[in-house]
C-alpha atoms as a PDB file:
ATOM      1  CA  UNK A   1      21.509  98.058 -70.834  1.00  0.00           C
ATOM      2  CA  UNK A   2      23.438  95.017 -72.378  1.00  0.00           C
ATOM      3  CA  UNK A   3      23.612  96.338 -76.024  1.00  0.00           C
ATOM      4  CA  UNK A   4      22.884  92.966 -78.517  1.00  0.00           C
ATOM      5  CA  UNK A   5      22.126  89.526 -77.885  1.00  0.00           C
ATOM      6  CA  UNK A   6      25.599  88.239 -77.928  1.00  0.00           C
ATOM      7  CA  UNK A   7      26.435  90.719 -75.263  1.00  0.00           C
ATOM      8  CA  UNK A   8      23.920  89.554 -73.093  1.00  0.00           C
ATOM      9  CA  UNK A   9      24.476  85.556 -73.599  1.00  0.00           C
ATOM     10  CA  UNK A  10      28.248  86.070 -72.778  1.00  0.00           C
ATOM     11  CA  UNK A  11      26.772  88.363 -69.423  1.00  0.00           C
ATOM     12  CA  UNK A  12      24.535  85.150 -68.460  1.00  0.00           C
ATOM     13  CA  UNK A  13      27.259  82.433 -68.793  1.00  0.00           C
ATOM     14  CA  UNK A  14      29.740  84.918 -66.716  1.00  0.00           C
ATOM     15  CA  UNK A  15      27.340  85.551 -64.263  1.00  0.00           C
ATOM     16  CA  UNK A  16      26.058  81.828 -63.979  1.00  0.00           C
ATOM     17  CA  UNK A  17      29.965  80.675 -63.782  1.00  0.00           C
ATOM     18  CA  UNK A  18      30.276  83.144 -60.743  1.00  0.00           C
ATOM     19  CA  UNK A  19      27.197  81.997 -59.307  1.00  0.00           C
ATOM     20  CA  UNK A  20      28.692  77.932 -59.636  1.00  0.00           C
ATOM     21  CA  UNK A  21      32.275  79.244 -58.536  1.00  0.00           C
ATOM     22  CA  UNK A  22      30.543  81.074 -55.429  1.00  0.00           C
ATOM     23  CA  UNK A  23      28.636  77.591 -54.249  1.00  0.00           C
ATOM     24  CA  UNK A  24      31.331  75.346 -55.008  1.00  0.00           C
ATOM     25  CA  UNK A  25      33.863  77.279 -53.320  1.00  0.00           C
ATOM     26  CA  UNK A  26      31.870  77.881 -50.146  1.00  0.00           C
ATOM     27  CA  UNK A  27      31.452  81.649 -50.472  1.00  0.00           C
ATOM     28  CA  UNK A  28      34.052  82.765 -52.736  1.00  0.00           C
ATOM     29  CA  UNK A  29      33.655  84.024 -55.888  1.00  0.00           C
ATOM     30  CA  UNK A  30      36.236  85.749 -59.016  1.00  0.00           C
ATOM     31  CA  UNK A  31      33.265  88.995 -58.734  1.00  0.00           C
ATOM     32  CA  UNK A  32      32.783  90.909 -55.983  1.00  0.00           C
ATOM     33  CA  UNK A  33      29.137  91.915 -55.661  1.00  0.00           C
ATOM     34  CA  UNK A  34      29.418  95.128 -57.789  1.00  0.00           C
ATOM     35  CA  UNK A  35      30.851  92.883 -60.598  1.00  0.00           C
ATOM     36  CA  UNK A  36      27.948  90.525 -60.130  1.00  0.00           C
ATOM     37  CA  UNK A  37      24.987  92.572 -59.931  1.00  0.00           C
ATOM     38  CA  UNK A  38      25.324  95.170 -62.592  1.00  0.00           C
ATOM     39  CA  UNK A  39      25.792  92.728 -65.469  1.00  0.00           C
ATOM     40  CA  UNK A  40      22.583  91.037 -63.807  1.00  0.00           C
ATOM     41  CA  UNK A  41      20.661  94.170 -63.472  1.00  0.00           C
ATOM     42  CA  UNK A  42      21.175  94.854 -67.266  1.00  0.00           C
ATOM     43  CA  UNK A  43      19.980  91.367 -68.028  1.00  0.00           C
ATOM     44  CA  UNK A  44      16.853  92.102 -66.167  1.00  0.00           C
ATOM     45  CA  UNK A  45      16.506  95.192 -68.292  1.00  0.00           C
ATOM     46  CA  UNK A  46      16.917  93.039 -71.476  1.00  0.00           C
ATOM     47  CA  UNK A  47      14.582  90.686 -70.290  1.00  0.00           C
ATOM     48  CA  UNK A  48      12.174  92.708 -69.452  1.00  0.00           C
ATOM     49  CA  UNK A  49      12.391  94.737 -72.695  1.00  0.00           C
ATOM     50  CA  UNK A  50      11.203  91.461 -74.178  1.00  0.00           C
ATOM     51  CA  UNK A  51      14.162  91.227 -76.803  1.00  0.00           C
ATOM     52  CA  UNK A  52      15.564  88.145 -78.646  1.00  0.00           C
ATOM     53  CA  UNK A  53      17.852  85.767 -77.508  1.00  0.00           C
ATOM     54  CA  UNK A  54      16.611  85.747 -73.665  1.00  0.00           C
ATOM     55  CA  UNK A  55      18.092  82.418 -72.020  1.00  0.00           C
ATOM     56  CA  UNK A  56      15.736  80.446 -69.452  1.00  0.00           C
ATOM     57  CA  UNK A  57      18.753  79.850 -67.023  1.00  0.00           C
ATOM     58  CA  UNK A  58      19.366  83.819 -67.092  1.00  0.00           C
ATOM     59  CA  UNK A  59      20.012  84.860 -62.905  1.00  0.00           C
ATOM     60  CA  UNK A  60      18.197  88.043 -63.413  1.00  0.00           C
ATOM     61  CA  UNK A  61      14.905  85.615 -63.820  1.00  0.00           C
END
């Protein structure tokens, strides 16, 4: 679990600057998919937990 809100908007911006750097680069991305997908999966549990600070643009939505 991503431990405050700070934590988790810096885990959303990473994970959406992957997600840009993956499409714009035509498959290639600075995380592998282990790298990706935890952080994400802990968003999801964040979310879901229904604590403050949850962004709109989050990938785990």
């Amino acid at each position: 679990m991503i431990a405050d809100a700070a934590a988790y908007a810096q885990a959303v911006g990473n994970a959406v600057s992957a997600a840009a750097a993956y499409y714009a680069a035509g498959g290639t991305s600075p995380l592998d998919d282990d790298a990706y997908d935890r952080p994400v999966r802990g968003m999801a549990d964040r979310e879901a937990a229904r604590r403050p600070g949850r962004r709109w643009w989050s990938p785990a939505r």
